[in-house]
Structures are given as structure tokens and as C-alpha cells.
PDB file of N, CA and C in Angstrom:
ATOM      1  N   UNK A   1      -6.260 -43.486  -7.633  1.00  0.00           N
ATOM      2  CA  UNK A   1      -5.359 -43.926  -6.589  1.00  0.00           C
ATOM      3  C   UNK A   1      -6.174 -44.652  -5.509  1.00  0.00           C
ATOM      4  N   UNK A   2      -6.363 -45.698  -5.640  1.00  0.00           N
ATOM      5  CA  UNK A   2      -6.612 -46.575  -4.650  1.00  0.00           C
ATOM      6  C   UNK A   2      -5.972 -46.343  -3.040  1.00  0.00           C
ATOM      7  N   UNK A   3      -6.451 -46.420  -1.401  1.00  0.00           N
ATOM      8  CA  UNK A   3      -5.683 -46.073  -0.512  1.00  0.00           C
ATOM      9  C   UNK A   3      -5.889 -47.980  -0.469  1.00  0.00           C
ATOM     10  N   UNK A   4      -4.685 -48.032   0.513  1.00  0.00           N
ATOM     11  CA  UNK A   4      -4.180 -49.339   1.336  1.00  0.00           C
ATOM     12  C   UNK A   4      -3.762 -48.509   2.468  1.00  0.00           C
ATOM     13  N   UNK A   5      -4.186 -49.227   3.350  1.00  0.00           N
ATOM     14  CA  UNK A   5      -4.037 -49.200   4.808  1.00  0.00           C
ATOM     15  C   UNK A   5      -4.722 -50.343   5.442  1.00  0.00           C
ATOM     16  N   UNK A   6      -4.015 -50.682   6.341  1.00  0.00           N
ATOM     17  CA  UNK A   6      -4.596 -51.519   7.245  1.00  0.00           C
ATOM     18  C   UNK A   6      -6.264 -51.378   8.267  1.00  0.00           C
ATOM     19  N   UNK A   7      -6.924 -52.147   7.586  1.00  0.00           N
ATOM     20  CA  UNK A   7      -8.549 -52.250   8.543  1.00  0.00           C
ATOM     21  C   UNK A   7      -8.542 -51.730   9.976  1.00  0.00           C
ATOM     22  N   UNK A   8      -9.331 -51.164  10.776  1.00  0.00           N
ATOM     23  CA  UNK A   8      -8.850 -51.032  12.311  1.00  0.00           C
ATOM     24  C   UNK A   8     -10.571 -50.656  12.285  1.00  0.00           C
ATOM     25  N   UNK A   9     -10.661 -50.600  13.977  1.00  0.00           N
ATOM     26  CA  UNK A   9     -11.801 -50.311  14.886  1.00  0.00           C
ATOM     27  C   UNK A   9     -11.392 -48.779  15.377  1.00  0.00           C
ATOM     28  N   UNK A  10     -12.407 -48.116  15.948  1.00  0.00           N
ATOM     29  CA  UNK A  10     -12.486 -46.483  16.777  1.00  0.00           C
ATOM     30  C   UNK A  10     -13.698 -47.049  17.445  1.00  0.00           C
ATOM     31  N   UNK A  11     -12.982 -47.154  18.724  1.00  0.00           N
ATOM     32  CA  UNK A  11     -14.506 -47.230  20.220  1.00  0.00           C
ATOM     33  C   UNK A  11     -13.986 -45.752  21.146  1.00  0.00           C
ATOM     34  N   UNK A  12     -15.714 -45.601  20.953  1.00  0.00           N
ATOM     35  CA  UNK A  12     -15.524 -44.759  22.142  1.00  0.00           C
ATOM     36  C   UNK A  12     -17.298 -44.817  22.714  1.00  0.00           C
ATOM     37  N   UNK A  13     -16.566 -44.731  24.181  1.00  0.00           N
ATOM     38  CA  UNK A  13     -18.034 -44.954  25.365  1.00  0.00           C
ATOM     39  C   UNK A  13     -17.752 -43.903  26.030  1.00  0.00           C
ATOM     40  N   UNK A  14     -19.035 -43.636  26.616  1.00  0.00           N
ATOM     41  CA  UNK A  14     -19.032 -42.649  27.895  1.00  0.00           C
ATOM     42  C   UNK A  14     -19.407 -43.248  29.424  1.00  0.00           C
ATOM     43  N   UNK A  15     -19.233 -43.133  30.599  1.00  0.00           N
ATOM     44  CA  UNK A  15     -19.495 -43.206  31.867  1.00  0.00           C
ATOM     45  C   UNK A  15     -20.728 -43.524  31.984  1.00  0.00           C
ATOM     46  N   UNK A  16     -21.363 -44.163  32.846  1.00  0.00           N
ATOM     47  CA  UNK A  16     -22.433 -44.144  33.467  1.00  0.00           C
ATOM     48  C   UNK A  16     -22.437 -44.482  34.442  1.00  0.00           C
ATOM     49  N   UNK A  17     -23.544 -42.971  34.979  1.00  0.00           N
ATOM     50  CA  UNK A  17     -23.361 -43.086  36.579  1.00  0.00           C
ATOM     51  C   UNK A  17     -25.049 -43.377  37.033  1.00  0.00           C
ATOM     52  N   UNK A  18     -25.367 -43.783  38.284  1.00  0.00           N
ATOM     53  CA  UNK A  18     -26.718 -44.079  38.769  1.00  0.00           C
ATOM     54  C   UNK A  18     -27.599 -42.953  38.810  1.00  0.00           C
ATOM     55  N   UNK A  19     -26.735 -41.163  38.918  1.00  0.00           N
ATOM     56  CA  UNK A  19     -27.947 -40.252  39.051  1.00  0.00           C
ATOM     57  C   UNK A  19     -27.761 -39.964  37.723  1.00  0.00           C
ATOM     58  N   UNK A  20     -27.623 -40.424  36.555  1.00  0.00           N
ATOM     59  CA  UNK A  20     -27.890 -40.023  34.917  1.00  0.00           C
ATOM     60  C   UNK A  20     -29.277 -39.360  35.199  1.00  0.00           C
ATOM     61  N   UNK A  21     -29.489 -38.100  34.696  1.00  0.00           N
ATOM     62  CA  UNK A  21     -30.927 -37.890  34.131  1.00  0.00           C
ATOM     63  C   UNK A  21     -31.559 -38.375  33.195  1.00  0.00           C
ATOM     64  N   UNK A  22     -32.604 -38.293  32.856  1.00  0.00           N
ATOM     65  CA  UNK A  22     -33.371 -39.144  31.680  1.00  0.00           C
ATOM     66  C   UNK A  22     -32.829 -39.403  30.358  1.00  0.00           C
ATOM     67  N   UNK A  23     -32.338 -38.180  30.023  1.00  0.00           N
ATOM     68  CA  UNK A  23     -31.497 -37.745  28.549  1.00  0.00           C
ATOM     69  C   UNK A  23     -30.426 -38.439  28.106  1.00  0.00           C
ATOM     70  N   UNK A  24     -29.712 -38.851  29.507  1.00  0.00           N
ATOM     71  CA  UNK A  24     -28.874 -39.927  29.016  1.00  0.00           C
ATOM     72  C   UNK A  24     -29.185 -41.217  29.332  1.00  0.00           C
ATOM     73  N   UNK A  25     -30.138 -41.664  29.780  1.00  0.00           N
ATOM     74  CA  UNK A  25     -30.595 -43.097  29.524  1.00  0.00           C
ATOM     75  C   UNK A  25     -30.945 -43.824  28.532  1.00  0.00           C
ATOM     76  N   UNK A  26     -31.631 -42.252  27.784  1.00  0.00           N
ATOM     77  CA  UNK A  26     -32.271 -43.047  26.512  1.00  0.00           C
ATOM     78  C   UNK A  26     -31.469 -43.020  25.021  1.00  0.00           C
ATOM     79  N   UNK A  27     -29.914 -42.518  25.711  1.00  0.00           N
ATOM     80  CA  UNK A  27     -29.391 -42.410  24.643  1.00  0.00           C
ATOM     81  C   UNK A  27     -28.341 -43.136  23.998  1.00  0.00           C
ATOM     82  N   UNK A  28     -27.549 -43.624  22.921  1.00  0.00           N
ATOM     83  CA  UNK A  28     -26.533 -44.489  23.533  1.00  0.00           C
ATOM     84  C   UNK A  28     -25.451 -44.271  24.270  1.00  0.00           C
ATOM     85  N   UNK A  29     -24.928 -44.976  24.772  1.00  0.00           N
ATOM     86  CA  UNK A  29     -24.009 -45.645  25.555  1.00  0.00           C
ATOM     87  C   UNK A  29     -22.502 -45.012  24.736  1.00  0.00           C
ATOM     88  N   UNK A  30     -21.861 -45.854  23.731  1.00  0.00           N
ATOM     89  CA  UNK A  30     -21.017 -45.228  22.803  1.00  0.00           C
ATOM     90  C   UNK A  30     -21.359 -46.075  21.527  1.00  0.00           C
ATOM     91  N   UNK A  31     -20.298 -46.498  20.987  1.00  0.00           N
ATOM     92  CA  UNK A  31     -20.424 -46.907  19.538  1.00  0.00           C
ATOM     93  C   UNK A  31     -19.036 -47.559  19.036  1.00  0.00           C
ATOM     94  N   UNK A  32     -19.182 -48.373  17.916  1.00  0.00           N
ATOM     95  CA  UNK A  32     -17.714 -48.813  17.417  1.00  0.00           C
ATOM     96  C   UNK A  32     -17.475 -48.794  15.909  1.00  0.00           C
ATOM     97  N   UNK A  33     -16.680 -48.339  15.606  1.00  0.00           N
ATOM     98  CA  UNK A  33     -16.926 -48.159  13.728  1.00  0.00           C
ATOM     99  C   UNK A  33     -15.629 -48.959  13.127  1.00  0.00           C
ATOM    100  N   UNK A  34     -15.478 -49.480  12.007  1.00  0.00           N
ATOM    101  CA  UNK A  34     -14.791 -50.584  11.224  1.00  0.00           C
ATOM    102  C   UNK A  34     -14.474 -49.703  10.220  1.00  0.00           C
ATOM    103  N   UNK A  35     -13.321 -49.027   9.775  1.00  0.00           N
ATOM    104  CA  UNK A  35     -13.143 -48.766   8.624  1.00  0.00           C
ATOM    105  C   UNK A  35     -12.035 -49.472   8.095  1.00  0.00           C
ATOM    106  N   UNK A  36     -12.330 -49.636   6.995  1.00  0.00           N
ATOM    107  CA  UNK A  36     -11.631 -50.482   6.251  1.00  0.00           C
ATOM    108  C   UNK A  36     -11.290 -49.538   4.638  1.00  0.00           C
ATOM    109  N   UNK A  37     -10.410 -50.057   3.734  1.00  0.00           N
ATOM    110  CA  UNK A  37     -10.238 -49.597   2.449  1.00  0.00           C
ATOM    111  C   UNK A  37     -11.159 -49.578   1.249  1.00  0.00           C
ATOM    112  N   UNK A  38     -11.716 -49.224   0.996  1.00  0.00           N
ATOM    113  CA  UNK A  38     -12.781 -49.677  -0.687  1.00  0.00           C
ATOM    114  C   UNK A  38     -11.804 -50.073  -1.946  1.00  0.00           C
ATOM    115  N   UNK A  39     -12.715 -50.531  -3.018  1.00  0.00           N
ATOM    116  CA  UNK A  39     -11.715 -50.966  -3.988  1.00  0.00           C
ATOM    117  C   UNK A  39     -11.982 -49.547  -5.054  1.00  0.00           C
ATOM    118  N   UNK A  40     -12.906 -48.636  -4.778  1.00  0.00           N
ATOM    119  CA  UNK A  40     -13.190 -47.783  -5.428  1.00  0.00           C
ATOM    120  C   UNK A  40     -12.306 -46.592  -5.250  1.00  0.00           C
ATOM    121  N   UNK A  41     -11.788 -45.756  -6.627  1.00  0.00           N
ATOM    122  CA  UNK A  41     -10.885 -44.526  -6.164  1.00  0.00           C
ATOM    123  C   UNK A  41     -11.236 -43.532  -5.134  1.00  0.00           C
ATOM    124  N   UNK A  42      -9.743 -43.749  -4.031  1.00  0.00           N
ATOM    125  CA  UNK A  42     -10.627 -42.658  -2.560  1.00  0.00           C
ATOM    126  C   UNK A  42     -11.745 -42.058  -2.338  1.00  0.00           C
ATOM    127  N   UNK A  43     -11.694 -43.796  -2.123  1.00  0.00           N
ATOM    128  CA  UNK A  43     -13.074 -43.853  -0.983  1.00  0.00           C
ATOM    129  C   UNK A  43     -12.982 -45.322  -0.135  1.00  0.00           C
ATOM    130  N   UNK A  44     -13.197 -45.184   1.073  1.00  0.00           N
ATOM    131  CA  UNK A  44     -13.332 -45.776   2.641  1.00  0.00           C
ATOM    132  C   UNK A  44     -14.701 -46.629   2.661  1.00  0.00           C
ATOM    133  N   UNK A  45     -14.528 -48.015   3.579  1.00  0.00           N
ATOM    134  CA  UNK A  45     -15.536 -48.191   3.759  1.00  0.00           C
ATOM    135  C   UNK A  45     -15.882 -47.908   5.215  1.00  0.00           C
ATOM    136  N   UNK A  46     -17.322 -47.381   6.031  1.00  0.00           N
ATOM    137  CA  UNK A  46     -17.249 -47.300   7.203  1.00  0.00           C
ATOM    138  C   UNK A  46     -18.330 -48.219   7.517  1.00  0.00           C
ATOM    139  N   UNK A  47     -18.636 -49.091   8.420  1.00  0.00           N
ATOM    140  CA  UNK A  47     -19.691 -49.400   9.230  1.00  0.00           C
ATOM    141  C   UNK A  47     -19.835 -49.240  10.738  1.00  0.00           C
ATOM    142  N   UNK A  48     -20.482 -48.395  11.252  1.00  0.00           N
ATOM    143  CA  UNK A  48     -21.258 -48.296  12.617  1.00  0.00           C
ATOM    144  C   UNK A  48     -21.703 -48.886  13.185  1.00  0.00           C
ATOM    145  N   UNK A  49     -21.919 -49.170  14.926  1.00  0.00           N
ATOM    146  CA  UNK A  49     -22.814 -49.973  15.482  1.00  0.00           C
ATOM    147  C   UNK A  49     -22.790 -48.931  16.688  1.00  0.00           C
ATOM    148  N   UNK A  50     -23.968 -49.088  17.464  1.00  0.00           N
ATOM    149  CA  UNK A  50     -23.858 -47.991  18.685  1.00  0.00           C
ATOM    150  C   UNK A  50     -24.258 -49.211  19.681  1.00  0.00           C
ATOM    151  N   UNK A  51     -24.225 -48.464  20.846  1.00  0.00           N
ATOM    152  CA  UNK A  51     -24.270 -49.520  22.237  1.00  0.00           C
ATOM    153  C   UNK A  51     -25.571 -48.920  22.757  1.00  0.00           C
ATOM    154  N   UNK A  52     -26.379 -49.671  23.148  1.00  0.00           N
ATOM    155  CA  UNK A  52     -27.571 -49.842  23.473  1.00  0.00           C
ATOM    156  C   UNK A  52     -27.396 -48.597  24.972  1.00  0.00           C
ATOM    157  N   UNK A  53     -28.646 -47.918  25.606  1.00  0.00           N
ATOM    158  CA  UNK A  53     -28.246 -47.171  26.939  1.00  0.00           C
ATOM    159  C   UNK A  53     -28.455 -48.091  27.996  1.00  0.00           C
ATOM    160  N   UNK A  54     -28.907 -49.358  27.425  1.00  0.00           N
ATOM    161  CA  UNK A  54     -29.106 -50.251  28.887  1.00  0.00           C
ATOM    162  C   UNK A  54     -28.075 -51.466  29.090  1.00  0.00           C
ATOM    163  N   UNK A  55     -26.969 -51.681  27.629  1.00  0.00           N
ATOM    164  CA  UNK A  55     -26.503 -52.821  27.703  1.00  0.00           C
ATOM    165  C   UNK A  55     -24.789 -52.149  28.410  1.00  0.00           C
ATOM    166  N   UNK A  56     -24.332 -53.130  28.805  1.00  0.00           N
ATOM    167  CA  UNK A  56     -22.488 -52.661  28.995  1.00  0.00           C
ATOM    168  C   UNK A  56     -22.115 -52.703  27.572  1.00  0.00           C
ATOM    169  N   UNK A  57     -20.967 -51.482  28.082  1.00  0.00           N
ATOM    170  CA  UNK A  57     -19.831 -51.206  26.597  1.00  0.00           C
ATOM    171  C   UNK A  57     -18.784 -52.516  26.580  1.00  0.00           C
ATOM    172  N   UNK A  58     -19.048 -53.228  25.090  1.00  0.00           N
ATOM    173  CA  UNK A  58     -17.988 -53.796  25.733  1.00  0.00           C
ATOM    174  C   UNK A  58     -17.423 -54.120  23.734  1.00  0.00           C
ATOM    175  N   UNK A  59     -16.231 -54.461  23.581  1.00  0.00           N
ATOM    176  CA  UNK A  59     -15.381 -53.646  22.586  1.00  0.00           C
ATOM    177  C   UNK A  59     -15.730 -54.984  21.703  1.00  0.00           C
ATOM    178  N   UNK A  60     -15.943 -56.210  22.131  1.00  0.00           N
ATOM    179  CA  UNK A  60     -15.602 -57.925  21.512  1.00  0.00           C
ATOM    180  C   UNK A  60     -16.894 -57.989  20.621  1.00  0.00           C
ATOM    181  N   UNK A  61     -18.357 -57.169  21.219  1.00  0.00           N
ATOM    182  CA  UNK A  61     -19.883 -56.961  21.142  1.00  0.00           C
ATOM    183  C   UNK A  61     -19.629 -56.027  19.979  1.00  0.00           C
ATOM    184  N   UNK A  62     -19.081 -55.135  20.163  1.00  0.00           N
ATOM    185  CA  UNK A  62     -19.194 -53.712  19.579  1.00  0.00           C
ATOM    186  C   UNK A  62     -18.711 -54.060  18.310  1.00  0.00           C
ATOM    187  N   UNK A  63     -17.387 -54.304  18.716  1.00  0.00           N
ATOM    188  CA  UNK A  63     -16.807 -55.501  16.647  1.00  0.00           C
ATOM    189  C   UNK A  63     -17.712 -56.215  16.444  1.00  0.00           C
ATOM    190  N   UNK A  64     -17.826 -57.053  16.462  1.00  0.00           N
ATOM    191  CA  UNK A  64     -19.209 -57.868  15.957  1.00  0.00           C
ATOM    192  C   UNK A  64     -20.165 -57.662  15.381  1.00  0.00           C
ATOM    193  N   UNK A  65     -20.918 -56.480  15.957  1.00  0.00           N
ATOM    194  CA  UNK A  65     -21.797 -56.053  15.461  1.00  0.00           C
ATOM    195  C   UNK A  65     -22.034 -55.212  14.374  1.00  0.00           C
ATOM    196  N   UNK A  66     -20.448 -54.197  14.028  1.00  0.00           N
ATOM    197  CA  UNK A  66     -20.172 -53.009  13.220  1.00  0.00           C
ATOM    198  C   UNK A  66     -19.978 -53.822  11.752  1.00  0.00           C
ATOM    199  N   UNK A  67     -19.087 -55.167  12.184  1.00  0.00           N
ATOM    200  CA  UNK A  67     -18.696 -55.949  10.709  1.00  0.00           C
ATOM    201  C   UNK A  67     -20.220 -56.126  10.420  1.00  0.00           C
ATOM    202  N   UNK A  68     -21.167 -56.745  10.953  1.00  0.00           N
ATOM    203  CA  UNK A  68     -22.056 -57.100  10.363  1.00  0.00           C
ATOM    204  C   UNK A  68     -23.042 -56.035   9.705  1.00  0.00           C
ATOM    205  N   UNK A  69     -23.077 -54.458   9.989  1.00  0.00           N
ATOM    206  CA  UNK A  69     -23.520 -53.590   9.876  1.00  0.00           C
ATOM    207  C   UNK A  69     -23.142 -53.347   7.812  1.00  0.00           C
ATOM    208  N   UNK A  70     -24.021 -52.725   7.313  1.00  0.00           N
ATOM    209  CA  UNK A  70     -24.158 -52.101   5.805  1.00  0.00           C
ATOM    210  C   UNK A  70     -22.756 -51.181   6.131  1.00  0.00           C
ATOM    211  N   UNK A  71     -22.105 -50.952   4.584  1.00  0.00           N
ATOM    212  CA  UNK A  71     -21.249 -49.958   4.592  1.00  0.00           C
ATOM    213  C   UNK A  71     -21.926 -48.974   4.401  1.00  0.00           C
ATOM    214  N   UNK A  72     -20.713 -48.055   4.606  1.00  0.00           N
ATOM    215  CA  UNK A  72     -21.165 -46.484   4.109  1.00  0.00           C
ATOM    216  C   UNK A  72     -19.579 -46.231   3.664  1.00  0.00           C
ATOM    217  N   UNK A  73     -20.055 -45.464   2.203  1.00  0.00           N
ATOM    218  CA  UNK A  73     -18.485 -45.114   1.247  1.00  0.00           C
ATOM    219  C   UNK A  73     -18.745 -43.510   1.682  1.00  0.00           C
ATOM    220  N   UNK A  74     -18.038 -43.225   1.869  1.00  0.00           N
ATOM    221  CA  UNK A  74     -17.267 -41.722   2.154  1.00  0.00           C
ATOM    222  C   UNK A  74     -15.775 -41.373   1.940  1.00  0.00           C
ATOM    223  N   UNK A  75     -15.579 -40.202   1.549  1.00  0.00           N
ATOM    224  CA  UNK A  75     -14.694 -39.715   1.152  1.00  0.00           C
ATOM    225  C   UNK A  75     -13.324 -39.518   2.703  1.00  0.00           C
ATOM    226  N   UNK A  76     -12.391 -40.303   2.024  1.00  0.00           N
ATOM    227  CA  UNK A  76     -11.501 -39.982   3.811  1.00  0.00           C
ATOM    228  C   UNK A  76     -11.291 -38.864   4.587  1.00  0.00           C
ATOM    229  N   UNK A  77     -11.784 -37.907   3.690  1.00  0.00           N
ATOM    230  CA  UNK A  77     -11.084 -36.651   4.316  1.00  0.00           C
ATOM    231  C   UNK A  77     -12.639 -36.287   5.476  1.00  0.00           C
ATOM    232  N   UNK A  78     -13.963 -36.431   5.031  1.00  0.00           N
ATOM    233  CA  UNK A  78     -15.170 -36.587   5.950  1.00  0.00           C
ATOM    234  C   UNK A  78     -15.294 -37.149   7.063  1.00  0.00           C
ATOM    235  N   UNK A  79     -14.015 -38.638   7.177  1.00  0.00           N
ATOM    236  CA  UNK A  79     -14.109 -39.175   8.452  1.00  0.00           C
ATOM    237  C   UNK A  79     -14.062 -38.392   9.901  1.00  0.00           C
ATOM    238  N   UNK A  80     -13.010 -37.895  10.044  1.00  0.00           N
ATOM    239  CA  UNK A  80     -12.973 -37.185  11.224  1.00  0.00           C
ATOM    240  C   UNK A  80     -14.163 -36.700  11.624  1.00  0.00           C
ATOM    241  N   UNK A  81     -15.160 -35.930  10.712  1.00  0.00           N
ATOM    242  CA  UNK A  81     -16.440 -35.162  11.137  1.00  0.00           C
ATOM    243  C   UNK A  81     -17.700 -36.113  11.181  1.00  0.00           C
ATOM    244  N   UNK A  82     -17.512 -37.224  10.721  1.00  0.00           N
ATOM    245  CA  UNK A  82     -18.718 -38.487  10.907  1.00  0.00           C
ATOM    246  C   UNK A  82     -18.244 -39.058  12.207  1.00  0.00           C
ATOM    247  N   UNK A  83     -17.728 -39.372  12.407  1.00  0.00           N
ATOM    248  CA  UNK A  83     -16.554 -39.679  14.007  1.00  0.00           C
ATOM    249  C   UNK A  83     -17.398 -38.910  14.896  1.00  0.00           C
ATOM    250  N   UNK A  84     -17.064 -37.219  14.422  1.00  0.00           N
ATOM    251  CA  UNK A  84     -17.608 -36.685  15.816  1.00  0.00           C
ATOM    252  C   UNK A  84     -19.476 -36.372  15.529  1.00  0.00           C
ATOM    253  N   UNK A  85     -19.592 -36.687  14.710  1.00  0.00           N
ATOM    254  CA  UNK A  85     -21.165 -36.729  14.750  1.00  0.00           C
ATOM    255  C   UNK A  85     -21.925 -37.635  15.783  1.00  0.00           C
ATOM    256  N   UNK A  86     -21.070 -39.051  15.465  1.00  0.00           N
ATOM    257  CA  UNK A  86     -21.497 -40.052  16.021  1.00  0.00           C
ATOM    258  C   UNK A  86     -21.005 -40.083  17.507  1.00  0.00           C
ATOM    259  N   UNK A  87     -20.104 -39.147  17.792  1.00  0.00           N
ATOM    260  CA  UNK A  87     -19.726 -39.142  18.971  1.00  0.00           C
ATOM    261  C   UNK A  87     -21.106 -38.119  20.208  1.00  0.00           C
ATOM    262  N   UNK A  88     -21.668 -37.252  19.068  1.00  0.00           N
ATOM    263  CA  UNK A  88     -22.727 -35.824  19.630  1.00  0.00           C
ATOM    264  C   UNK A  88     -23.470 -36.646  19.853  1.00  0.00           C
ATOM    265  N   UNK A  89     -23.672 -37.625  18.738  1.00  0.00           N
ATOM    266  CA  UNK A  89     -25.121 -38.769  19.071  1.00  0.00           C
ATOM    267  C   UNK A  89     -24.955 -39.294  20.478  1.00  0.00           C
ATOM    268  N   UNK A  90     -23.954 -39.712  21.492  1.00  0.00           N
ATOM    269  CA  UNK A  90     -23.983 -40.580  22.600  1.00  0.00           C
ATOM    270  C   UNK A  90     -23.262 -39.709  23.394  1.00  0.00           C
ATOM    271  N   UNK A  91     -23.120 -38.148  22.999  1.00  0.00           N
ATOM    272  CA  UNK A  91     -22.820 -37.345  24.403  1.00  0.00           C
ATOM    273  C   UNK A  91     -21.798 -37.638  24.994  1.00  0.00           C
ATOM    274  N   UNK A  92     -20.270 -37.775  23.696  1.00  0.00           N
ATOM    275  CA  UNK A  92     -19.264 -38.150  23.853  1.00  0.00           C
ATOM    276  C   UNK A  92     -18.823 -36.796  23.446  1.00  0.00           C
ATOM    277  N   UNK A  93     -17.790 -36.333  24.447  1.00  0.00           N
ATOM    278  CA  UNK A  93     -16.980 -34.719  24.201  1.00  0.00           C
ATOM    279  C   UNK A  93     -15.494 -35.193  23.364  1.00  0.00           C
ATOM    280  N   UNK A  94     -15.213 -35.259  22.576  1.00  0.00           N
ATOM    281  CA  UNK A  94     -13.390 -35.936  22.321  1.00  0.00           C
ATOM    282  C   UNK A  94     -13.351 -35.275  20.207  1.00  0.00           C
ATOM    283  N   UNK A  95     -12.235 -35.481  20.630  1.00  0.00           N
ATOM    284  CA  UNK A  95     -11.593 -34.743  18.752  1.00  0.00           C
ATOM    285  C   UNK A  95     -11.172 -36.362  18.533  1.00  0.00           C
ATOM    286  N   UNK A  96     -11.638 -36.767  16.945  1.00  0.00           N
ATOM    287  CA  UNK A  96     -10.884 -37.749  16.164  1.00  0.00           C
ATOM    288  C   UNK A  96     -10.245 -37.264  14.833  1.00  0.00           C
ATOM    289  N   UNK A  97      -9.848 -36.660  15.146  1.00  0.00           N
ATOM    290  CA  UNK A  97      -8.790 -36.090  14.183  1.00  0.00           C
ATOM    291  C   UNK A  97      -7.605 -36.974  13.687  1.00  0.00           C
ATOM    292  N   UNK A  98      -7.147 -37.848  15.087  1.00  0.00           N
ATOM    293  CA  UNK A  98      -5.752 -38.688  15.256  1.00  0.00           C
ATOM    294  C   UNK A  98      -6.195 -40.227  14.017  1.00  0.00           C
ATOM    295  N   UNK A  99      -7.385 -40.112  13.836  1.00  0.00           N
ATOM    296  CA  UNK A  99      -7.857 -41.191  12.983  1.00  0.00           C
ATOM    297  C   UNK A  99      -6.939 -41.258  11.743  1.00  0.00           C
ATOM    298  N   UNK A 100      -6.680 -40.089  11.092  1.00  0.00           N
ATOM    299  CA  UNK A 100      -6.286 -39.913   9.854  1.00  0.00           C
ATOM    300  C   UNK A 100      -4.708 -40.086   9.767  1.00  0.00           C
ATOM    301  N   UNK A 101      -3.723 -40.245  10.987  1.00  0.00           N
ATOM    302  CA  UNK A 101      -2.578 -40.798  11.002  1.00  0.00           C
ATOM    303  C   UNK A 101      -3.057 -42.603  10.629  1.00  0.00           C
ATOM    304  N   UNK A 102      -3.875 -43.190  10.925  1.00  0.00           N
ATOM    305  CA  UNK A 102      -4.378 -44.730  10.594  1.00  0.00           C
ATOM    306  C   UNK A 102      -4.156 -44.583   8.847  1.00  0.00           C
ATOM    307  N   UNK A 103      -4.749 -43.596   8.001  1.00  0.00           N
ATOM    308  CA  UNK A 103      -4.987 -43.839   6.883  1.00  0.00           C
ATOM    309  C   UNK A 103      -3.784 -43.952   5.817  1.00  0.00           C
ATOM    310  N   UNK A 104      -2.893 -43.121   6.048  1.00  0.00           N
ATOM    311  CA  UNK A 104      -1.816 -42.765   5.812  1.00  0.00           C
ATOM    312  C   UNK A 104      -0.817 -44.199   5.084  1.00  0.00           C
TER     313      UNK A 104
END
């Protein structure tokens, strides 16, 4: 069973403020991921891009960069928990759970 669904983006950034401690300077910023459908039986394609800790978040950069990024095939039901991996990576607190109404 092949999935069809429509391609979409998931951005998420965090704040930055001037008294950041070190920990979050050197870390990223947020990130933007591209998933799209595979032609292979359920399975997703994902590509990642993260935002630099010194550059602005900005969503036009963030696409850009994720299309051009290598896939990664994963199983749909894993998304939600690669989501919030990548979210621990940039010290983003949030549930993507709501992702999986997209797949549907």
C-alpha cells in the first residue's frame, strides 16, 4: 500500500534572547523538515535542515535548504518521535503528534 498525501513543511524555532547562556548559542536555532511520500511500500521521505545559532529563523531559507538536503526513509508511524528528537536537538519543548493528521 503505497501512502498519497500531499508534500508539506514542519518549522519550528525557539526565542532568542540577549542573556542566552552559552548552551544555547551554540546550539541550533530551530529546524525545517520536508516530508513528502516515497514510492516504496509505507515508507516517507524526510529531509532536515536546522538553523544555524547565529543566523535568523526564517521559513523561505529553511525550505530551501531541507529540499536540497539527502532523504531519510522511515517508517510513518516513527515520525512523530524523529520530530521530537530534532526538536531536543534545538531546545524546543512542543508534541508533534498533530503531524500524523497531514498523513492521512
Amino acid at each position: 500500500m503505497v501512502l498519497e498525501f500531499k508534500p508539506f513543511y514542519i518549522h519550528a524555532s525557539r526565542p532568542v534572547f540577549k542573556t542566552d547562556n552559552s548552551r544555547y548559542m551554540h546550539m541550533p536555532r530551530g529546524f525545517t523538515a520536508f516530508i513528502q511520500p516515497s514510492a516504496g511500500d509505507r515508507i516517507i521521505n524526510v529531509q532536515i535542515a536546522y538553523c544555524s545559532a547565529k543566523d535568523q529563523f526564517c521559513k523561505k531559507t529553511g525550505r530551501f535548504q531541507a529540499v536540497r538536503k539527502d532523504y531519510m526513509y522511515m517508517n510513518p508511524r516513527k515520525l512523530g518521535q524523529f520530530l521530537e528528537l530534532a526538536a531536543i536537538k534545538c531546545d524546543i519543548h512542543t508534541n508533534f503528534e498533530y503531524v500524523y493528521k497531514h498523513l492521512v
